[in-house]
N, C-alpha and C. Protein backbone atom coordinates (compact mmCIF):
# COMPACT_ATOMS: atom_id res chain seq x y z
N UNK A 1 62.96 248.40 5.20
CA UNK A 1 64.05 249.28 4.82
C UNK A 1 63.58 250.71 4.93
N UNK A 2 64.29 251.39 5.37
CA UNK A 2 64.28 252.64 5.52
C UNK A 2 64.66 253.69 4.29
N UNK A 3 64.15 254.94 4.05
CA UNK A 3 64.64 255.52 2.89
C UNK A 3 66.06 256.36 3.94
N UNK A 4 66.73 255.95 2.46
CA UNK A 4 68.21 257.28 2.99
C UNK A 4 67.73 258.50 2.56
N UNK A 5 68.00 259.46 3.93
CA UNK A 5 67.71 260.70 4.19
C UNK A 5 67.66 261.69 2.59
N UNK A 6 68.84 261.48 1.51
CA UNK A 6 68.76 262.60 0.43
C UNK A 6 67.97 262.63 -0.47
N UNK A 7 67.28 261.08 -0.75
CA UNK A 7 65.99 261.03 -1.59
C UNK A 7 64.75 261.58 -1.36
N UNK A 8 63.84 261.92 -2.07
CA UNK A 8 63.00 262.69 -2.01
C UNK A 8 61.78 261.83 -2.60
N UNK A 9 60.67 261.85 -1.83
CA UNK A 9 59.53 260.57 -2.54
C UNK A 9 58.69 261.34 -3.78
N UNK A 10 58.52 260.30 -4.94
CA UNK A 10 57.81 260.98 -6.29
C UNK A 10 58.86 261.13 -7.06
N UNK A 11 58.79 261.32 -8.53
CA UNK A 11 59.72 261.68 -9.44
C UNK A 11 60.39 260.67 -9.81
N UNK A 12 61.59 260.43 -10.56
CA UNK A 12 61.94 258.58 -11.41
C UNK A 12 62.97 258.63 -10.38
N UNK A 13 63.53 257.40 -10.62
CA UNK A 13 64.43 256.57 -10.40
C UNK A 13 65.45 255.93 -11.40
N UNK A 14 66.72 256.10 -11.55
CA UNK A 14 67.27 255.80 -12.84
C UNK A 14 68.58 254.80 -12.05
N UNK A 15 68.45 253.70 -12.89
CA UNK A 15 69.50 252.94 -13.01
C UNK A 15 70.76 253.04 -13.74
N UNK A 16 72.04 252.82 -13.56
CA UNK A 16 73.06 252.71 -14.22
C UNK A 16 73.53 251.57 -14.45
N UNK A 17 74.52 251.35 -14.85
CA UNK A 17 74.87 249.90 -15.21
C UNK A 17 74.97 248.99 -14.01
N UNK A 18 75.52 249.34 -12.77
CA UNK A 18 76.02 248.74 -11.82
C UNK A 18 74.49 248.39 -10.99
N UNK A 19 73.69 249.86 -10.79
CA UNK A 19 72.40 249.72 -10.22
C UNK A 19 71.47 248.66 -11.18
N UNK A 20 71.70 248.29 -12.59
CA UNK A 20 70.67 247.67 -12.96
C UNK A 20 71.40 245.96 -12.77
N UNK A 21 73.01 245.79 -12.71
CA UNK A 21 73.41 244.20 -12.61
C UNK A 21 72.95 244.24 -11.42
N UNK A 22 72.97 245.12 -10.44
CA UNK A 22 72.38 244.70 -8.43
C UNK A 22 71.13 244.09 -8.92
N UNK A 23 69.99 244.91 -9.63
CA UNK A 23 68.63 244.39 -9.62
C UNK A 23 68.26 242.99 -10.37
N UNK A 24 69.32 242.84 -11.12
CA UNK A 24 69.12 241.18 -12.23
C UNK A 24 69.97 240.23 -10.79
N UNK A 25 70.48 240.61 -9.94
CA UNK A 25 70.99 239.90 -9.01
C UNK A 25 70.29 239.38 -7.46
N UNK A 26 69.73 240.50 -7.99
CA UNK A 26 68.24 240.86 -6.32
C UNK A 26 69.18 241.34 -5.25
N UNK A 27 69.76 242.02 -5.57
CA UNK A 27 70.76 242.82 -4.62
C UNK A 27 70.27 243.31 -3.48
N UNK A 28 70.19 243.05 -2.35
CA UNK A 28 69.10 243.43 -1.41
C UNK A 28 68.64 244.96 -1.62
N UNK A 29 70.00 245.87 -1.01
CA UNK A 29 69.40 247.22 -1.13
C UNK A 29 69.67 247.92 -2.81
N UNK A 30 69.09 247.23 -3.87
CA UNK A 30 68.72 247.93 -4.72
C UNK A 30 67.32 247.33 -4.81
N UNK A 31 67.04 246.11 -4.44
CA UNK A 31 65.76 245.30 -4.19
C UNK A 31 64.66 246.33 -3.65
N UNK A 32 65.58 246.98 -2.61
CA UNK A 32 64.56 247.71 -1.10
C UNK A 32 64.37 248.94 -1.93
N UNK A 33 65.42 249.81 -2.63
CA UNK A 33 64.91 250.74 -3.48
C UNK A 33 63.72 250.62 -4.77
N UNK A 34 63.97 249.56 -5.40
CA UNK A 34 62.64 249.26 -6.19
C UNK A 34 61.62 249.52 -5.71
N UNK A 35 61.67 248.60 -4.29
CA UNK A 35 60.24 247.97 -3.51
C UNK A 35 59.23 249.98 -3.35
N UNK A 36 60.31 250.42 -2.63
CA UNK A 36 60.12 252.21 -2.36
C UNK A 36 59.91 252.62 -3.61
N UNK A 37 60.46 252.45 -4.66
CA UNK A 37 60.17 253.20 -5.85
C UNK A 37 58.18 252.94 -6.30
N UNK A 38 58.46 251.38 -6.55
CA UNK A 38 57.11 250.70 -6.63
C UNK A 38 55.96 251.60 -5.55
N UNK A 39 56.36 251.51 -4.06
CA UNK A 39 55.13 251.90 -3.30
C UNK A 39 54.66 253.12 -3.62
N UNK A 40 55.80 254.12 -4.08
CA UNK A 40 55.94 255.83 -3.86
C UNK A 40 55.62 255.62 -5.57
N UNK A 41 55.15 254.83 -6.37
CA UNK A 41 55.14 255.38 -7.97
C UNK A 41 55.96 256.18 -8.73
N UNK A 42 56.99 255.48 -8.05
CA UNK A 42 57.92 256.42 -8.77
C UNK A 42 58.07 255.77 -10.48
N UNK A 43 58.37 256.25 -11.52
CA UNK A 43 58.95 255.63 -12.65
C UNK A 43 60.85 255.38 -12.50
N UNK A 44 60.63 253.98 -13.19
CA UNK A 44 62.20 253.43 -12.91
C UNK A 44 62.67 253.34 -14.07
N UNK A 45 63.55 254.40 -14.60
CA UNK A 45 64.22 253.87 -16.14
C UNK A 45 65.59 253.57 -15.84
N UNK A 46 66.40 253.41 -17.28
CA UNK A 46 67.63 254.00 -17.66
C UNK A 46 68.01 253.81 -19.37
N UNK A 47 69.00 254.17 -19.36
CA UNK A 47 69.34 254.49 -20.78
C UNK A 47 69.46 253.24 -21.26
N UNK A 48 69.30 253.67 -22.94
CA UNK A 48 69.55 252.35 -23.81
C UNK A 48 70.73 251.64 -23.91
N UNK A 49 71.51 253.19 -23.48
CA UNK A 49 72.88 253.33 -23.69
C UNK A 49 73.39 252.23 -22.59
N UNK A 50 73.01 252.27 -21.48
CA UNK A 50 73.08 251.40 -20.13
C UNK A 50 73.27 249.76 -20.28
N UNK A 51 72.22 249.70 -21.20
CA UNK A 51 72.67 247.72 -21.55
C UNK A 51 73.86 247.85 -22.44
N UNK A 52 74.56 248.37 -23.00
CA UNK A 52 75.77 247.97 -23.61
C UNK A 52 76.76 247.79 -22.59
N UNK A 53 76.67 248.38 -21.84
CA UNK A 53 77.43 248.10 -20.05
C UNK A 53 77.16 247.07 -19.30
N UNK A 54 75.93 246.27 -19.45
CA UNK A 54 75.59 245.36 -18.53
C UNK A 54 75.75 244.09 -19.07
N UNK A 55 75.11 244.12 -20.41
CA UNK A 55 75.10 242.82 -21.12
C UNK A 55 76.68 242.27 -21.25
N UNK A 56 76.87 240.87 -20.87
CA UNK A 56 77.71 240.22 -20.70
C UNK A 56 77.93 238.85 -20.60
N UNK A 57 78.84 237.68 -21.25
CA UNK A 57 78.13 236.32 -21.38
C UNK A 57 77.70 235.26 -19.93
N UNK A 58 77.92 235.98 -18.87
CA UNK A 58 77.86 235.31 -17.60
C UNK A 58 76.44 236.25 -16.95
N UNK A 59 75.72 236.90 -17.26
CA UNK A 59 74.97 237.81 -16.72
C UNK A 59 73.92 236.82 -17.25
N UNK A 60 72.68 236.45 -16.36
CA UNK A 60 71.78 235.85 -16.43
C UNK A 60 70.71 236.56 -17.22
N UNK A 61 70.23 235.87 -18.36
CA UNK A 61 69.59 236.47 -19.46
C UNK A 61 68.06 237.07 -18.96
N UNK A 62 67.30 235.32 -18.61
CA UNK A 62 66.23 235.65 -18.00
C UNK A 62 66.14 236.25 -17.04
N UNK A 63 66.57 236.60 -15.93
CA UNK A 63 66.55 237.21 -14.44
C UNK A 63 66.89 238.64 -15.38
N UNK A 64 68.02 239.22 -16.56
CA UNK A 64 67.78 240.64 -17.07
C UNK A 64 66.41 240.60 -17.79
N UNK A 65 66.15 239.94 -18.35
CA UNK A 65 64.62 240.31 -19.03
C UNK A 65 63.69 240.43 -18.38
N UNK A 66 63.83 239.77 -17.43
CA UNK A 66 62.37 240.35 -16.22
C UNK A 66 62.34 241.19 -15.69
N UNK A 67 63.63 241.93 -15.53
CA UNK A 67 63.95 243.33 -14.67
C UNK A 67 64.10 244.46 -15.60
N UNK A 68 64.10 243.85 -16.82
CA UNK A 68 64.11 245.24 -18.35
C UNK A 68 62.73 245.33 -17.93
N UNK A 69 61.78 244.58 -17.80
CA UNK A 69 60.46 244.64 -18.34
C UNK A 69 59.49 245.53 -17.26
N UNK A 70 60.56 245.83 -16.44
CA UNK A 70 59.49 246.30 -15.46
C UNK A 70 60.27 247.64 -14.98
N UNK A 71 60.59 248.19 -15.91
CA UNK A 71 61.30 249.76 -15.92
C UNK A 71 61.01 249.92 -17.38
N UNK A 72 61.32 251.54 -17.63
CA UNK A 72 61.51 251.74 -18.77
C UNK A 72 62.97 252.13 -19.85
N UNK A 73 62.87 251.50 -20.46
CA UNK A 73 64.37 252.10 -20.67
C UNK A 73 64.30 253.06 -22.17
N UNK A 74 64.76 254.13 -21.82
CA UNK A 74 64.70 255.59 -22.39
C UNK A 74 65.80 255.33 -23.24
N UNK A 75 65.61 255.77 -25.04
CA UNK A 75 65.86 256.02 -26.02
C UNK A 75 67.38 257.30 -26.08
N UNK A 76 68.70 256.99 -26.27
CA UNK A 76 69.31 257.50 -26.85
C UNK A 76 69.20 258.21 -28.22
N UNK A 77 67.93 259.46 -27.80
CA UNK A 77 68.19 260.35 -29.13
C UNK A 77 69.08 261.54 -29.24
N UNK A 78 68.61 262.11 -30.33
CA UNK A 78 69.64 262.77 -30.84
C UNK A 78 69.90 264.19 -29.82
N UNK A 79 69.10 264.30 -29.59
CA UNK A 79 68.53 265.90 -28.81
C UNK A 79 69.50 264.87 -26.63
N UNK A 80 69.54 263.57 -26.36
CA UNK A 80 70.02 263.40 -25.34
C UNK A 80 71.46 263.26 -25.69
N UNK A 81 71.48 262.72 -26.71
CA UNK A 81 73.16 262.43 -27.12
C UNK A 81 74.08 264.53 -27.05
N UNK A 82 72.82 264.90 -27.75
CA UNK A 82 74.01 266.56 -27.41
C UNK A 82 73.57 267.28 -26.15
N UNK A 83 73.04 266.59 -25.50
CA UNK A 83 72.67 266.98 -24.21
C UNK A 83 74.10 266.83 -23.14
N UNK A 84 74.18 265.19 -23.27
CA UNK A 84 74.86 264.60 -23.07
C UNK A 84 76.16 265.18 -23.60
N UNK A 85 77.08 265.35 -24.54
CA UNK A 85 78.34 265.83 -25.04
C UNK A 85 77.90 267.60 -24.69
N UNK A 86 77.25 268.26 -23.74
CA UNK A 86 77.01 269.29 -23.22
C UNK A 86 77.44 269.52 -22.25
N UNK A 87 77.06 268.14 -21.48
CA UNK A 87 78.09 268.23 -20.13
C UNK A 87 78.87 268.04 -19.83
N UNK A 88 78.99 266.99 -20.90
CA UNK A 88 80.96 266.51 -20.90
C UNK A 88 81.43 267.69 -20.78
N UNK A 89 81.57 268.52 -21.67
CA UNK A 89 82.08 269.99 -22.16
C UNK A 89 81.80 270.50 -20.60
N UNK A 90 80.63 270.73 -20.64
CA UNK A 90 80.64 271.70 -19.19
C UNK A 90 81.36 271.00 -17.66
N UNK A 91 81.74 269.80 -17.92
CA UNK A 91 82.34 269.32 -16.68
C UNK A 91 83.83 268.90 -17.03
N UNK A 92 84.27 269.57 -18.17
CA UNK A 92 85.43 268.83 -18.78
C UNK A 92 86.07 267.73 -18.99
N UNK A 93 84.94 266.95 -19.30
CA UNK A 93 84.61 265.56 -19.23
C UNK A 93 84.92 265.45 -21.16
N UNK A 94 85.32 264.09 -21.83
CA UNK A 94 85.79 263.91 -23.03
C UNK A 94 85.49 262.06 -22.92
N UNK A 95 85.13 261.77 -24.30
CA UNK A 95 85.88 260.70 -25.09
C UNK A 95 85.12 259.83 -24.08
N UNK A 96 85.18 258.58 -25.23
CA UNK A 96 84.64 257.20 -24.62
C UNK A 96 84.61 256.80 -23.06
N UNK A 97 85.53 257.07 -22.43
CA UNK A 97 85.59 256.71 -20.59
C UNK A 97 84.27 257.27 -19.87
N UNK A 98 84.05 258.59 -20.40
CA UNK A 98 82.32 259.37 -19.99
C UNK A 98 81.37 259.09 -20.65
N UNK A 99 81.32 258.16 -21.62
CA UNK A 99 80.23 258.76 -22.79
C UNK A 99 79.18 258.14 -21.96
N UNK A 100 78.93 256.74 -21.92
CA UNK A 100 77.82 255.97 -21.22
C UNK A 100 77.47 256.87 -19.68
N UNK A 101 78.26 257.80 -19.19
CA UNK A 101 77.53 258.12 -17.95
C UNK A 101 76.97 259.41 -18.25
N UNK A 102 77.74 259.86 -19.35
CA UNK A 102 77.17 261.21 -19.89
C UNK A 102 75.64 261.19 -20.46
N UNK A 103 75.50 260.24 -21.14
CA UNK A 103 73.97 259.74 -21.72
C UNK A 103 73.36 259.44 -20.47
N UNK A 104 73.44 258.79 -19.42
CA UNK A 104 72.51 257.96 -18.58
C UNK A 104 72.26 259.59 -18.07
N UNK A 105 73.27 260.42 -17.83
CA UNK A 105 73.01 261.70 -16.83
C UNK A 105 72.17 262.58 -17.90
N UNK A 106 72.08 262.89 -19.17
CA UNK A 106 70.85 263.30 -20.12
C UNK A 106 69.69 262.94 -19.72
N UNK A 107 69.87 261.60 -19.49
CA UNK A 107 68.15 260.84 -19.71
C UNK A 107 67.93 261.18 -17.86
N UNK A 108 68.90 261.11 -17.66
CA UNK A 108 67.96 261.64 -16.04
C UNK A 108 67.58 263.22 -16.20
N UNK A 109 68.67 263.65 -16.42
CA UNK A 109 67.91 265.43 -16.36
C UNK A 109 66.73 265.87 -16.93
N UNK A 110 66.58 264.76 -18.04
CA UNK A 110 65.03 264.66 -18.73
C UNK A 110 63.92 264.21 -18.02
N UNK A 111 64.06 263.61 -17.22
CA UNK A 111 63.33 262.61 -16.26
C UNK A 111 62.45 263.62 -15.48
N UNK A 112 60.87 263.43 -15.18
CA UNK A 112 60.50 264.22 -14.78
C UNK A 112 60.99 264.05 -12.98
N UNK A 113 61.37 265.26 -12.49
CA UNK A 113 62.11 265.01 -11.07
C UNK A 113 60.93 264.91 -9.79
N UNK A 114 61.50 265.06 -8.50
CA UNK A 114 63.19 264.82 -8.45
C UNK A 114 63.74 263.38 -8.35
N UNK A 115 64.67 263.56 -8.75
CA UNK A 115 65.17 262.42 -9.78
C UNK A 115 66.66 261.84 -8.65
N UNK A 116 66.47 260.29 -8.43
CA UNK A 116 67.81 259.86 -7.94
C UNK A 116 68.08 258.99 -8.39
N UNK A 117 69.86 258.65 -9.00
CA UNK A 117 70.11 258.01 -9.75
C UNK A 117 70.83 256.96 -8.82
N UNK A 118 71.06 255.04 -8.89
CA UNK A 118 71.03 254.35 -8.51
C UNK A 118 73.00 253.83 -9.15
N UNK A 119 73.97 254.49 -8.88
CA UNK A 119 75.43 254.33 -9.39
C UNK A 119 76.34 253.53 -8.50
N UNK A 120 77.48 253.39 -9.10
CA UNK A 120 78.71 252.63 -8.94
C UNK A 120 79.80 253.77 -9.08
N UNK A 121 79.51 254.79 -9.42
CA UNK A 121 79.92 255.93 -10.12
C UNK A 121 79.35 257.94 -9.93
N UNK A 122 79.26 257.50 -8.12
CA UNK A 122 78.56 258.56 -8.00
C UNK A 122 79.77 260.10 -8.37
N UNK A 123 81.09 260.23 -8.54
CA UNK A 123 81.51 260.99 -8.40
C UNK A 123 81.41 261.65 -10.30
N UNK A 124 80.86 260.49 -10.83
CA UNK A 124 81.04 261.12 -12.34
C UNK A 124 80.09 261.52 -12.59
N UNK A 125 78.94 261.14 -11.85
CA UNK A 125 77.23 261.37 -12.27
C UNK A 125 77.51 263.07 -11.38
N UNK A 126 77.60 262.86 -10.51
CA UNK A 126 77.73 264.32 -9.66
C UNK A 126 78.51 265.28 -10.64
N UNK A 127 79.70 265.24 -11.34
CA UNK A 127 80.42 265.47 -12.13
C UNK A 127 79.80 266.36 -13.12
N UNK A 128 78.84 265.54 -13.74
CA UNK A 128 78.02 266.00 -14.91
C UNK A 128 76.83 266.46 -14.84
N UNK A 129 76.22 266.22 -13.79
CA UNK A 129 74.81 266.36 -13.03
C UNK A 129 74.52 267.89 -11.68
N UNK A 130 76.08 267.73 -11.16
CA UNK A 130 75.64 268.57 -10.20
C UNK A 130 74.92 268.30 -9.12
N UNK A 131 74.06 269.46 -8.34
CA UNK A 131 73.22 269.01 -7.76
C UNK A 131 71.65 268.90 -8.08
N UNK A 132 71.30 268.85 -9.37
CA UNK A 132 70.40 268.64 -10.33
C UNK A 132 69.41 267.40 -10.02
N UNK A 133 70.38 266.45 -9.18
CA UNK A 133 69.77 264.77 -9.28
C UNK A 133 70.17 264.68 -7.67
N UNK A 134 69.92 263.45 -7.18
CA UNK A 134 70.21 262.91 -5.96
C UNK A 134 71.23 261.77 -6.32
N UNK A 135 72.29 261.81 -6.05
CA UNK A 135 73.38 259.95 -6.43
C UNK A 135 73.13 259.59 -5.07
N UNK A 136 73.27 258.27 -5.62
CA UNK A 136 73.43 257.15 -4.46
C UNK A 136 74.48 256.02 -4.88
N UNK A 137 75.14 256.10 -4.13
CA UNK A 137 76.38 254.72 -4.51
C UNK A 137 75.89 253.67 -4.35
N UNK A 138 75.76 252.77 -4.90
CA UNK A 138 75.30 251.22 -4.47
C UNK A 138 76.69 250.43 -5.11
């Protein structure tokens, strides 16, 4: 697999809800992004906030626990949560429909860069993010 041209090698890799059900699925090209993340050392998180989105009673438990275990998944604190309701505001973004992408886009801007985030949802991450991060639709 080839890298797509806007990523940049080094710096994390952040999953969203959609990028982390591809990887409990072995989704090929979120597979091939790991594999690149892994070679290039990149660190692979996402938010805590992120499994309340994924977890679901048909989502394979073990195949998610093996793929939690080998990323990190970054702490919804207090200092990302008003990070997060920062950009809502600054992108005129509101209320429950943003909140989970608003947090995942905190914990990336925290992320030491440069930083590309792995979405289902690239127009809301861009939204709140800017050109701050790299999106990738998967």
């Amino acid at each position: 697999m080839t890298r797509p041209s806007p990523a940049t090698p080094g710096g994390t890799l952040v999953l969203d809800s959609e990028g982390l059900a591809k990887a409990v699925l072995r989704d090929r090209t979120v597979t091939g992004w790991l594999a690149l993340a892994r070679a290039d050392d990149l660190r692979v998180i996402t938010s805590a906030a992120t499994l309340v989105e994924v977890v679901h009673p048909r989502i394979n438990r073990p195949a998610l626990e093996w793929t939690l275990s080998r990323l990190a998944i970054e702490p919804v604190t207090e200092p990302v949560a008003r990070h997060a309701a920062t950009l809502l505001a600054a992108a005129g973004l509101h209320g429950h429909k943003y909140a989970i992408d608003a947090m995942l886009s905190a914990t990336a801007l925290a992320a030491p860069g440069p930083t590309t985030v792995l979405t289902s949802d690239p127009e809301d991450l861009t939204a709140l993010c800017g050109s701050r991060i790299t999106v990738i639709k998967v």
